[in-house]
PDB file of N, CA and C in Angstrom:
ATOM      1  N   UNK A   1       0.840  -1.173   0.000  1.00  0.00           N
ATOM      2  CA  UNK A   1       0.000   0.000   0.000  1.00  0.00           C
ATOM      3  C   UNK A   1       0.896   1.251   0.000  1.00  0.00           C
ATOM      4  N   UNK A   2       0.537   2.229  -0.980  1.00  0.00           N
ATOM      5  CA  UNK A   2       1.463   3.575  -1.146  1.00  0.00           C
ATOM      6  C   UNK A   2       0.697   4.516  -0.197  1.00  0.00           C
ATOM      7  N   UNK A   3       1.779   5.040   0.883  1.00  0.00           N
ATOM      8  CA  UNK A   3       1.287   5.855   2.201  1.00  0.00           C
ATOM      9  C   UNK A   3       1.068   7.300   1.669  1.00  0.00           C
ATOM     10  N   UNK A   4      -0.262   7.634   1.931  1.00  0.00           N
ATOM     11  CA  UNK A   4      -0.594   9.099   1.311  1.00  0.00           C
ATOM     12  C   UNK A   4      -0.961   9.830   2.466  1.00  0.00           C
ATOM     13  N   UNK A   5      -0.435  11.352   1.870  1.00  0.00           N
ATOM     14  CA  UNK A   5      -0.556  12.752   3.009  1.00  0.00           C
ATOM     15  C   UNK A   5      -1.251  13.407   2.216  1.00  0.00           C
ATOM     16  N   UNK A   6      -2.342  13.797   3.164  1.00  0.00           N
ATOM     17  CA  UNK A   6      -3.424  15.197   2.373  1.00  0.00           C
ATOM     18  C   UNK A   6      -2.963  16.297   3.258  1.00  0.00           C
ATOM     19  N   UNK A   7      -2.361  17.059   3.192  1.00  0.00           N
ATOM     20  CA  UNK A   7      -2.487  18.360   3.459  1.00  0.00           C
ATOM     21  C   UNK A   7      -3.295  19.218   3.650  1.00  0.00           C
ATOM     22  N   UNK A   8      -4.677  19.261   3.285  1.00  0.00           N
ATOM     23  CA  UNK A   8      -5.696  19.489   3.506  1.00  0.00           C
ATOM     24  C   UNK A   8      -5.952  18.710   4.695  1.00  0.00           C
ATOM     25  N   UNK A   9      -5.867  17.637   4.800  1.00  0.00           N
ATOM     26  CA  UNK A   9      -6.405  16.588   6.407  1.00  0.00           C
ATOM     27  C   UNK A   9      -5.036  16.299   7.156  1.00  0.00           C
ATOM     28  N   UNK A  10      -4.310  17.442   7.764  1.00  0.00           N
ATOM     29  CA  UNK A  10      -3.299  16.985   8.560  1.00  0.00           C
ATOM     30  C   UNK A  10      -3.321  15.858   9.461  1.00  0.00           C
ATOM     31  N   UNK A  11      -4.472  15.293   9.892  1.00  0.00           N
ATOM     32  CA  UNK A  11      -4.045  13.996  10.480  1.00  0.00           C
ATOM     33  C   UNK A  11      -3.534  12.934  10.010  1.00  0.00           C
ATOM     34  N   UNK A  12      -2.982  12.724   8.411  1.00  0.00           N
ATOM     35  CA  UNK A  12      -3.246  11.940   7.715  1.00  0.00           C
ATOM     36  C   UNK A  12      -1.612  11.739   8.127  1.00  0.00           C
ATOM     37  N   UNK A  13      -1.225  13.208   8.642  1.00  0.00           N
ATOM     38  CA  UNK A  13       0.663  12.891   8.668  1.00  0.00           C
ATOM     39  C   UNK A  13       0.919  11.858   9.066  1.00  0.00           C
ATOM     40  N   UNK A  14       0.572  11.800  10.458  1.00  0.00           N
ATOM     41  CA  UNK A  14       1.289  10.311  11.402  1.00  0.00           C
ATOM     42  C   UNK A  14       1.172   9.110  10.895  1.00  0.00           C
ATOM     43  N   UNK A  15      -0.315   8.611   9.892  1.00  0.00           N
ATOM     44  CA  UNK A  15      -0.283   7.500   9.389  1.00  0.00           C
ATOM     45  C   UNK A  15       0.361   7.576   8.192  1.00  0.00           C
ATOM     46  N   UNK A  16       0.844   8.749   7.385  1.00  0.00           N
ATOM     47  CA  UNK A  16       2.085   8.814   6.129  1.00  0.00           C
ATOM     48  C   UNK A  16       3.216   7.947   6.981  1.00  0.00           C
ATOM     49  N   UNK A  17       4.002   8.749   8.100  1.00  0.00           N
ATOM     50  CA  UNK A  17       4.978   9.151   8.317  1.00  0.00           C
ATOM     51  C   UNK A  17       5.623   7.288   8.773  1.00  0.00           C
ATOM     52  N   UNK A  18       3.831   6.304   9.950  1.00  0.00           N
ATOM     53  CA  UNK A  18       3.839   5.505   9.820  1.00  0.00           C
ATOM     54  C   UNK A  18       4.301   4.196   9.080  1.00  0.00           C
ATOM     55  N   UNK A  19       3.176   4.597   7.653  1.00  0.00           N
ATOM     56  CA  UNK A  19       3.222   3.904   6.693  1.00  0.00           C
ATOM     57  C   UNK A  19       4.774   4.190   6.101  1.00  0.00           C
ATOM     58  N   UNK A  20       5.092   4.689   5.677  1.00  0.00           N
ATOM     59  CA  UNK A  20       6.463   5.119   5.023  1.00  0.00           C
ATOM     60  C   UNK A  20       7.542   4.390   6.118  1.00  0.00           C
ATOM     61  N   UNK A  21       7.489   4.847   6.920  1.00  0.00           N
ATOM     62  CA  UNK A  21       8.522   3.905   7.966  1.00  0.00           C
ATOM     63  C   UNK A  21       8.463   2.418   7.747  1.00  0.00           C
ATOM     64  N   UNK A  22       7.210   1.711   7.879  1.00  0.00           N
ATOM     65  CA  UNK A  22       7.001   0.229   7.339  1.00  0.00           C
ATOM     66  C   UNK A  22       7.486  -0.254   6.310  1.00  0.00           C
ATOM     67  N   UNK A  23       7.509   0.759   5.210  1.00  0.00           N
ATOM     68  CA  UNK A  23       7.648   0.104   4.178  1.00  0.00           C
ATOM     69  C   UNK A  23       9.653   0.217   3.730  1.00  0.00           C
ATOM     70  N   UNK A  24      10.094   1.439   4.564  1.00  0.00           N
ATOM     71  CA  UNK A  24      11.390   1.808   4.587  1.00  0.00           C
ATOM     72  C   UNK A  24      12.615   0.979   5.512  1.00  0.00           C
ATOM     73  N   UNK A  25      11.996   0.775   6.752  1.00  0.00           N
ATOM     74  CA  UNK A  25      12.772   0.342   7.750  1.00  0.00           C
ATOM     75  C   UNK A  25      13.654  -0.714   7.713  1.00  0.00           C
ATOM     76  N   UNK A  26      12.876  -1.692   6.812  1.00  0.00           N
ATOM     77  CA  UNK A  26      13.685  -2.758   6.157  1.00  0.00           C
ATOM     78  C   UNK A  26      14.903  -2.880   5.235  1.00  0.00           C
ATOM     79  N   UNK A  27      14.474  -1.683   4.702  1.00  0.00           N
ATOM     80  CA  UNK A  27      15.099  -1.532   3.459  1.00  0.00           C
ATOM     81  C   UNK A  27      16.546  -0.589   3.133  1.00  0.00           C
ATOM     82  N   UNK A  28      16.219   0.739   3.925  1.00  0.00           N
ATOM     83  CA  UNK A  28      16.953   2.031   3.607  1.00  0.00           C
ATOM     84  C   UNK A  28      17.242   1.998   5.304  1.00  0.00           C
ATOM     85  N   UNK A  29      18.376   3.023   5.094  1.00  0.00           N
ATOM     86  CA  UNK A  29      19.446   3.453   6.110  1.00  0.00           C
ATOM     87  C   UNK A  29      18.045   4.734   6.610  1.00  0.00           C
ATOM     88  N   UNK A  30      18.718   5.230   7.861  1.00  0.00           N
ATOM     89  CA  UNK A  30      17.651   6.212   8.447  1.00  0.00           C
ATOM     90  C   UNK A  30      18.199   7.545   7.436  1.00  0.00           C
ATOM     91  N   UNK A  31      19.317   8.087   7.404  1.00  0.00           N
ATOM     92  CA  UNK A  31      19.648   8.916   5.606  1.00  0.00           C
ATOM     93  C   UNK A  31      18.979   8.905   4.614  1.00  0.00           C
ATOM     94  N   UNK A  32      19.145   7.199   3.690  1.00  0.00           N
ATOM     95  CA  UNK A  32      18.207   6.777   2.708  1.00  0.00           C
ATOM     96  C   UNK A  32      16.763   7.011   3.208  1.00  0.00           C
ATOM     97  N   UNK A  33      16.372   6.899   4.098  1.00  0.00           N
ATOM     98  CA  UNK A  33      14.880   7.259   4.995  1.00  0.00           C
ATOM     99  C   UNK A  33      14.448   8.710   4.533  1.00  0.00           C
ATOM    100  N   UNK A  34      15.383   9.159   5.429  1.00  0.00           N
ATOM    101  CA  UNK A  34      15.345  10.894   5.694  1.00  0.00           C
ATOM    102  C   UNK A  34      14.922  11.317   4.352  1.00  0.00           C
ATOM    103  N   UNK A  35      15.797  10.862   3.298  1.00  0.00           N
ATOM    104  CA  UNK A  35      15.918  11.446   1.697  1.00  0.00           C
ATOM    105  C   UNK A  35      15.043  10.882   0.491  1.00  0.00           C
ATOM    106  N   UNK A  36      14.627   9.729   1.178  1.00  0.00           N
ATOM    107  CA  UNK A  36      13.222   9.480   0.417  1.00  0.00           C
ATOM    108  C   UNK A  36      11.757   9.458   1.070  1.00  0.00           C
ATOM    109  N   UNK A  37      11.874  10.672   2.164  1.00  0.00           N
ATOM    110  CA  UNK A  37      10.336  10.878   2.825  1.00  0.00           C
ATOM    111  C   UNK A  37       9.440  11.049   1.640  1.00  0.00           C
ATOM    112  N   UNK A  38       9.875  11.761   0.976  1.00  0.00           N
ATOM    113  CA  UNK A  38       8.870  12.800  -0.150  1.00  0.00           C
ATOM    114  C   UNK A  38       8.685  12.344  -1.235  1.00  0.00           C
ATOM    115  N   UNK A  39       8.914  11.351  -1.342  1.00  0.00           N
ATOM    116  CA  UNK A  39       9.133  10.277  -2.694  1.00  0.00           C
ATOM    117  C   UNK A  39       7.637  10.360  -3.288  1.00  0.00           C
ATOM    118  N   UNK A  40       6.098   9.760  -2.142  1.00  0.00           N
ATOM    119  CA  UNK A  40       4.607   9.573  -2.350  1.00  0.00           C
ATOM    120  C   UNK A  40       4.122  10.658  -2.212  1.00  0.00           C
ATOM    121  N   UNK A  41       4.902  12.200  -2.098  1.00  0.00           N
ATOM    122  CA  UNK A  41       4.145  13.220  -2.112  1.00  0.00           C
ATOM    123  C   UNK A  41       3.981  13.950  -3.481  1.00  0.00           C
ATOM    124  N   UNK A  42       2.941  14.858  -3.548  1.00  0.00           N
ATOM    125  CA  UNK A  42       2.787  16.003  -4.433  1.00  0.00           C
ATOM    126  C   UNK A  42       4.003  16.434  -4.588  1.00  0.00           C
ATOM    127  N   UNK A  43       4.342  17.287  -5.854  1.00  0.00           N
ATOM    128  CA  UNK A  43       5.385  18.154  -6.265  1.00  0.00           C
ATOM    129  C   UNK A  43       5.140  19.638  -5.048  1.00  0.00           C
ATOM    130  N   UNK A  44       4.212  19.793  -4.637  1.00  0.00           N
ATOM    131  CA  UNK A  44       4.391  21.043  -3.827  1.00  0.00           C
ATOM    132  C   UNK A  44       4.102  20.909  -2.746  1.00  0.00           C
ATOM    133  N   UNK A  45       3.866  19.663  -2.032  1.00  0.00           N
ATOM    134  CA  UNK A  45       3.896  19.587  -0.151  1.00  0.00           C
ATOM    135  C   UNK A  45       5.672  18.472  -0.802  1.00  0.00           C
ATOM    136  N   UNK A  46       6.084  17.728  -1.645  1.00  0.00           N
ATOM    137  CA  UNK A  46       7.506  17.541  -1.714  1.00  0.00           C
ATOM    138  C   UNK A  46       8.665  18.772  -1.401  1.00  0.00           C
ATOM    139  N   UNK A  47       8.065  20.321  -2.373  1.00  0.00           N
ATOM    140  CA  UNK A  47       8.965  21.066  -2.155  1.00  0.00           C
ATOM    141  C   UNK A  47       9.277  21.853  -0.696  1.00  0.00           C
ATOM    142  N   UNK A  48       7.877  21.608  -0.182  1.00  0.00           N
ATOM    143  CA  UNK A  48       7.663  22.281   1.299  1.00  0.00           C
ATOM    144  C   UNK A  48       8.523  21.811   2.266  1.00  0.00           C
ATOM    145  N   UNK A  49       8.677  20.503   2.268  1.00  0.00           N
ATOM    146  CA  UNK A  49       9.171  19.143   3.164  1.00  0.00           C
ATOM    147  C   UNK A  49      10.673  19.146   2.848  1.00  0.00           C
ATOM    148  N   UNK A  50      10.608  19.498   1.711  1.00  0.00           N
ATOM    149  CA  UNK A  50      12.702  19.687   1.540  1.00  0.00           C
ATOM    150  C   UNK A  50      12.994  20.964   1.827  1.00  0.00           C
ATOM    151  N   UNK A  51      12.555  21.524   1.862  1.00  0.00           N
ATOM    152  CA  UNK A  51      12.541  23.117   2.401  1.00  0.00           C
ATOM    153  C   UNK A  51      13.147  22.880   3.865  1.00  0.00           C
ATOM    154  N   UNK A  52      12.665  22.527   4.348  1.00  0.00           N
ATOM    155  CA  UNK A  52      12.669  22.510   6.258  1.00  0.00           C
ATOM    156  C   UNK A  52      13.908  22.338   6.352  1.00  0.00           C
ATOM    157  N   UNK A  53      14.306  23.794   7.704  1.00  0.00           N
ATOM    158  CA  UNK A  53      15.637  23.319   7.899  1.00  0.00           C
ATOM    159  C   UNK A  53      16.435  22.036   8.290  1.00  0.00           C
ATOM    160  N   UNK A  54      15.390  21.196   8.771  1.00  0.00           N
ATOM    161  CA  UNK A  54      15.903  20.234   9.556  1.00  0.00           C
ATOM    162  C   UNK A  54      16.173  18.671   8.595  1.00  0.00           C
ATOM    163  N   UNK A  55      15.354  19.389   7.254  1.00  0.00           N
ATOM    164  CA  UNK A  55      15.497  18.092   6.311  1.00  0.00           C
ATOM    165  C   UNK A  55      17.494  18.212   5.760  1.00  0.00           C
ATOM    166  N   UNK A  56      18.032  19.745   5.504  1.00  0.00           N
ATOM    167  CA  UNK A  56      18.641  20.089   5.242  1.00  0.00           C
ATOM    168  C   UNK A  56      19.730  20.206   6.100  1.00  0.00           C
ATOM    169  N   UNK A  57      19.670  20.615   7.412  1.00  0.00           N
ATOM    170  CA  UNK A  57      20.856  20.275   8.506  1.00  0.00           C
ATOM    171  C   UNK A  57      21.309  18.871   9.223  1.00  0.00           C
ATOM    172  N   UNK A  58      19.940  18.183   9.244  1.00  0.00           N
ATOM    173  CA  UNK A  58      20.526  16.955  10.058  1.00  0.00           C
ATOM    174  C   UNK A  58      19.812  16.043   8.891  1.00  0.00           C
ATOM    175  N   UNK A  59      20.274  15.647   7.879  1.00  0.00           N
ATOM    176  CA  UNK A  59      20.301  14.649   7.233  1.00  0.00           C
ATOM    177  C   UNK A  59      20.251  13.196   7.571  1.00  0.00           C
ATOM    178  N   UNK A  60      20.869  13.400   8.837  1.00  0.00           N
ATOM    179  CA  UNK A  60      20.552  11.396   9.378  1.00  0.00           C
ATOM    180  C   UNK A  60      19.810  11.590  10.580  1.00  0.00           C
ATOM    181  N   UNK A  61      18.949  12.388  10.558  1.00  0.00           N
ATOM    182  CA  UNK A  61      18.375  12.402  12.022  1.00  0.00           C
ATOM    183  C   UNK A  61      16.595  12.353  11.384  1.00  0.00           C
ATOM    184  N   UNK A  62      15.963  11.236  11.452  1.00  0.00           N
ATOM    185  CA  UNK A  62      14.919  11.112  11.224  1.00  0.00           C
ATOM    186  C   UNK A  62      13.407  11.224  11.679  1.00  0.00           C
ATOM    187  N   UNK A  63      14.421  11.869  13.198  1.00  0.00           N
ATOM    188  CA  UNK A  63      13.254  11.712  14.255  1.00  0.00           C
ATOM    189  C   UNK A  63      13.331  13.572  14.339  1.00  0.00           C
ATOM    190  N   UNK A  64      14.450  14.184  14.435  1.00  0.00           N
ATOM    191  CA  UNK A  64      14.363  15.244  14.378  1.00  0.00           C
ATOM    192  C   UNK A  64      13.203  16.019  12.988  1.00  0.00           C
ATOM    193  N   UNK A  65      13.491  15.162  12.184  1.00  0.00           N
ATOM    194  CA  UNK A  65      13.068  15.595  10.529  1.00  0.00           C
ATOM    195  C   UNK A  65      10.973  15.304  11.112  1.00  0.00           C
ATOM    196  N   UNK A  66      10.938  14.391  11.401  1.00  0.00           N
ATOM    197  CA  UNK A  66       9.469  13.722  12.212  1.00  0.00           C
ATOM    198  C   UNK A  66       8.812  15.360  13.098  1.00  0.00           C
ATOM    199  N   UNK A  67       9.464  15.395  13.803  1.00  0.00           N
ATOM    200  CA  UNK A  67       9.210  16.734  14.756  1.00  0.00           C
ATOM    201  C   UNK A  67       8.640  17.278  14.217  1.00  0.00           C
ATOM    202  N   UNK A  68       9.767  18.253  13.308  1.00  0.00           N
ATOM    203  CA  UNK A  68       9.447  19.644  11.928  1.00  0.00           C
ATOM    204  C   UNK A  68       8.440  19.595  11.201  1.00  0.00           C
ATOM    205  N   UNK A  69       8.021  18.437  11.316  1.00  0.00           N
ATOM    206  CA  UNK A  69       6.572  18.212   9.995  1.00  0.00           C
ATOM    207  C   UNK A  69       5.574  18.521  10.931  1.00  0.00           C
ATOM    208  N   UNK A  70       5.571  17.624  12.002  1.00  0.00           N
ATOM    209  CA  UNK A  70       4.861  18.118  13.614  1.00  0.00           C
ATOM    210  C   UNK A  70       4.586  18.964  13.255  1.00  0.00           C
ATOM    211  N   UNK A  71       5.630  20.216  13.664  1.00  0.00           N
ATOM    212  CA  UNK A  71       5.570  21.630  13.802  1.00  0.00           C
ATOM    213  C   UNK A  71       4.812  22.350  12.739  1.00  0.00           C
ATOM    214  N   UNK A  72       5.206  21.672  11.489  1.00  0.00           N
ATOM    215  CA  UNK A  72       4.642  22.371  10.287  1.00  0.00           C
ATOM    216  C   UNK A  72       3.489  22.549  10.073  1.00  0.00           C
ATOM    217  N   UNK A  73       2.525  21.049  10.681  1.00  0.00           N
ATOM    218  CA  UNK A  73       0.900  20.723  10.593  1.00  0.00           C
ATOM    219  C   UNK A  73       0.883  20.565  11.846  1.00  0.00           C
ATOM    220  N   UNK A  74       0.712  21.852  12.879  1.00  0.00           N
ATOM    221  CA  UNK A  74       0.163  21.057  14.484  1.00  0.00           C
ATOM    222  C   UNK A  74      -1.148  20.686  14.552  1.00  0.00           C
ATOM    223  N   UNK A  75      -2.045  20.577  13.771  1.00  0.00           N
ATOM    224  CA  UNK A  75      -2.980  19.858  14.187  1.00  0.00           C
ATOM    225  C   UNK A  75      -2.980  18.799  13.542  1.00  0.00           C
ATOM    226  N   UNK A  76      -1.955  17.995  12.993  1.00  0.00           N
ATOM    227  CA  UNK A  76      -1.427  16.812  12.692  1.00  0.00           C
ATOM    228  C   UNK A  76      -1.463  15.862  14.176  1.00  0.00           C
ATOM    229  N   UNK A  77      -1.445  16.446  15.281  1.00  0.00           N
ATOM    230  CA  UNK A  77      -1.331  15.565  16.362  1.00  0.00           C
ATOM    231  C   UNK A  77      -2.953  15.336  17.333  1.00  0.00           C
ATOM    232  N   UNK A  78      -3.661  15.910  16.480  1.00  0.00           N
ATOM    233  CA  UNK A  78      -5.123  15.363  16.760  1.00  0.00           C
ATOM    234  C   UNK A  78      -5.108  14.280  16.814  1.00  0.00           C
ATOM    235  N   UNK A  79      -5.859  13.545  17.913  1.00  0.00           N
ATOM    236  CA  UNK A  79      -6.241  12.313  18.008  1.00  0.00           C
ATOM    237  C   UNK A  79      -6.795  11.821  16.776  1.00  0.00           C
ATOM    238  N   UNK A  80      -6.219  10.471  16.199  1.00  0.00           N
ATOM    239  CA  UNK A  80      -7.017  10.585  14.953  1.00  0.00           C
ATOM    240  C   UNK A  80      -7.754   8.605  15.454  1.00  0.00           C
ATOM    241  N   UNK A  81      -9.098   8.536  14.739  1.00  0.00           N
ATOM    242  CA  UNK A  81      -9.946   7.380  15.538  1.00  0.00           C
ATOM    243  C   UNK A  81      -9.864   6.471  14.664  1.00  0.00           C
ATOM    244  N   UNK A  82      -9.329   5.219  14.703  1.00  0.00           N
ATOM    245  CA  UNK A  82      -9.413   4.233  13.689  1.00  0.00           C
ATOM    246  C   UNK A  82     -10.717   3.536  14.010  1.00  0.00           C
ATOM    247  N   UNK A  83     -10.871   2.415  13.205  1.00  0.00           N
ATOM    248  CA  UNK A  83     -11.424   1.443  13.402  1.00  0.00           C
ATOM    249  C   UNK A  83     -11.902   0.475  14.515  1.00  0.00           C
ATOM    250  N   UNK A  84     -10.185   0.389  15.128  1.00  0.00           N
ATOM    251  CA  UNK A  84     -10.308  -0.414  15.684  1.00  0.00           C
ATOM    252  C   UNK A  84     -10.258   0.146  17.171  1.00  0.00           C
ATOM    253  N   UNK A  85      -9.907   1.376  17.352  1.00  0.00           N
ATOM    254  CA  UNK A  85     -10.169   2.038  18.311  1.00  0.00           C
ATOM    255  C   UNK A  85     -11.743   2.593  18.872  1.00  0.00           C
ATOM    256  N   UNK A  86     -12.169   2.542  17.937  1.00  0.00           N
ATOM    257  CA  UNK A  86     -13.847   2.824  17.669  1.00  0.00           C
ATOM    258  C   UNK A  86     -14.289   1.138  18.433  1.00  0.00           C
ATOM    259  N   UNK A  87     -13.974   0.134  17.963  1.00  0.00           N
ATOM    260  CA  UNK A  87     -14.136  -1.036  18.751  1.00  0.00           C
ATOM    261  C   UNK A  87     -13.967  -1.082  20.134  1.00  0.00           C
ATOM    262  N   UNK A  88     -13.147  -0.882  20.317  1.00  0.00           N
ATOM    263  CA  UNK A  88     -12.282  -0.793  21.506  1.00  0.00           C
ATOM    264  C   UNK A  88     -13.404  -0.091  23.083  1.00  0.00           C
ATOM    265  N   UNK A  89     -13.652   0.897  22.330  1.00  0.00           N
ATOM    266  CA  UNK A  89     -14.507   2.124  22.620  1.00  0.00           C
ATOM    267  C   UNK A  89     -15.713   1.938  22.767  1.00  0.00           C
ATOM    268  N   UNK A  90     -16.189   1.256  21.987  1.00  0.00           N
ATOM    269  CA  UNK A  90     -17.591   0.305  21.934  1.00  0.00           C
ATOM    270  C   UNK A  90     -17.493  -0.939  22.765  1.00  0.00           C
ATOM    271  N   UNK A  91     -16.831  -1.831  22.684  1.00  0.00           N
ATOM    272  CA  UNK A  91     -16.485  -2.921  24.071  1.00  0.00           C
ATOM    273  C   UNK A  91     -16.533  -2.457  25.291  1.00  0.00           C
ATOM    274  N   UNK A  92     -15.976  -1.229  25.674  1.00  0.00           N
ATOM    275  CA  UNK A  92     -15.743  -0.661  27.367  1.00  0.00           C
ATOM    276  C   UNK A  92     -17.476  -0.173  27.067  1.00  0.00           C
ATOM    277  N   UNK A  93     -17.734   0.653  26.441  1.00  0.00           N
ATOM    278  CA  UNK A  93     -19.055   1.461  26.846  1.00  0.00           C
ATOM    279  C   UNK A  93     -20.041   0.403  27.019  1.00  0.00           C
ATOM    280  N   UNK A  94     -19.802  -1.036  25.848  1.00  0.00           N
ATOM    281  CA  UNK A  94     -20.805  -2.287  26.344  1.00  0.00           C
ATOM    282  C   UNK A  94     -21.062  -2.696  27.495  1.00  0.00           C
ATOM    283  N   UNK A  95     -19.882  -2.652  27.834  1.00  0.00           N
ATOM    284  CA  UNK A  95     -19.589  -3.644  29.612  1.00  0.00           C
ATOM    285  C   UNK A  95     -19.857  -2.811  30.642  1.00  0.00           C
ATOM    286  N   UNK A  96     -20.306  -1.665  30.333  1.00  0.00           N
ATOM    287  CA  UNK A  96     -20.166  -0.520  31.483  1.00  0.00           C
ATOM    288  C   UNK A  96     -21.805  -0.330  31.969  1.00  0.00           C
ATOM    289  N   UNK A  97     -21.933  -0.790  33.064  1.00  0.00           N
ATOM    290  CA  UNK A  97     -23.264  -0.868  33.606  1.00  0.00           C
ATOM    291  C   UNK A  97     -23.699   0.542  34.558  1.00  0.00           C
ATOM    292  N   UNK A  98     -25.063   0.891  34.110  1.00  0.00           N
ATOM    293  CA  UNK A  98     -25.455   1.998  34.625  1.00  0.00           C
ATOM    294  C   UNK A  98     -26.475   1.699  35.663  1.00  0.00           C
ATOM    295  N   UNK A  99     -26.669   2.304  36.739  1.00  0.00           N
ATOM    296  CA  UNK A  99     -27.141   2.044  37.895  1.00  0.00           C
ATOM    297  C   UNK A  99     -27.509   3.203  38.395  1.00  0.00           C
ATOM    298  N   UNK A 100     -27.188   3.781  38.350  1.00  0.00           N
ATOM    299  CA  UNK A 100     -27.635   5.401  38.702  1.00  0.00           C
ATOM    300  C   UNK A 100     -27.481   6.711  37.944  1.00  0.00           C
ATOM    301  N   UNK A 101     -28.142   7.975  38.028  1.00  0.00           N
ATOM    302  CA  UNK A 101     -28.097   8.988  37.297  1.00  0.00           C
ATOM    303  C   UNK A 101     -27.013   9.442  36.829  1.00  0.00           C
ATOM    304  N   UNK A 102     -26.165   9.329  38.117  1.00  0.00           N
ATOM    305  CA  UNK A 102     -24.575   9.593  38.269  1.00  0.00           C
ATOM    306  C   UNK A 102     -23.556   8.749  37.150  1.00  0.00           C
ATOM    307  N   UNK A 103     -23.951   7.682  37.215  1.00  0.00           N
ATOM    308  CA  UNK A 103     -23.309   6.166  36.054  1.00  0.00           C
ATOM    309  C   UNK A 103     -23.888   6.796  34.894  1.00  0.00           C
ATOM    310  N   UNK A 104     -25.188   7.256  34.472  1.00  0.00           N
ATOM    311  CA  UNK A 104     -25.557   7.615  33.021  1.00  0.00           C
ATOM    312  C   UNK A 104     -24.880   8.665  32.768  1.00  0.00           C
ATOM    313  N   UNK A 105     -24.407  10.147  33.859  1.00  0.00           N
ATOM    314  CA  UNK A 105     -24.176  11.476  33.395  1.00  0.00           C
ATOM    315  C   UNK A 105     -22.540  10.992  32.795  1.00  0.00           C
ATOM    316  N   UNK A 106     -21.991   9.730  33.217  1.00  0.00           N
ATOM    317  CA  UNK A 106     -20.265   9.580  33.055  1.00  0.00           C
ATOM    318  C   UNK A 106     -20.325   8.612  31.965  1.00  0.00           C
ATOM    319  N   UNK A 107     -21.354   7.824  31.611  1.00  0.00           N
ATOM    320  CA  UNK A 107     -21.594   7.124  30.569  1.00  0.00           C
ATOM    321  C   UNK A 107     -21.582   8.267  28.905  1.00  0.00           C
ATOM    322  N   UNK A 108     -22.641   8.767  29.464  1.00  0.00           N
ATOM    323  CA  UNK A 108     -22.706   9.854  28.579  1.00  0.00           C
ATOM    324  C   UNK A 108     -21.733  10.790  27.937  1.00  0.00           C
TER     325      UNK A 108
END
């Protein structure tokens, strides 16, 4: 699966940044990493992303380079709800027995 970033939907970063790591980690050096983030992007969130100082000063630092994008889209770090977290979420609220007004107002 090719890991896509909308820019328009900054939450989409962490599961790019995710996906791209999966498919890299095996393969490429954290450098080779660093230098092919932008490979599945647009020509103009690519030029944005090589722009950053940090793509450009620390070249083998991948976690630093991770940050800067952070920074770039902060509401990239919105909780974002999968699937299976939605499950998850639905199992506890199943099991959770209400007994009083007080149990419904925290249910709620």
């Amino acid at each position: 699966m090719v890991p896509h970033f909308d820019p328009q939907n900054p939450s989409t970063l962490g599961t790019y940044l995710s996906d791209y790591e999966s498919l890299a980690a095996t393969q490429l050096t954290q450098c080779e990493q660093l230098a092919q983030s932008t490979y599945y992007l647009t020509k103009e969130d690519k030029d944005d992303w090589e722009n950053l100082p940090e793509i450009i000063a620390t070249l083998k630092d991948w976690d630093a380079f991770k940050e800067a994008l952070f920074r770039e889209y902060p509401s990239a770090r919105k909780p974002f709800v999968s699937s299976a977290n939605l499950e998850v979420f639905s199992e506890e609220k199943y099991k959770q027995e209400i007994h009083t007004l007080n149990d419904y107002a925290l249910f709620h």
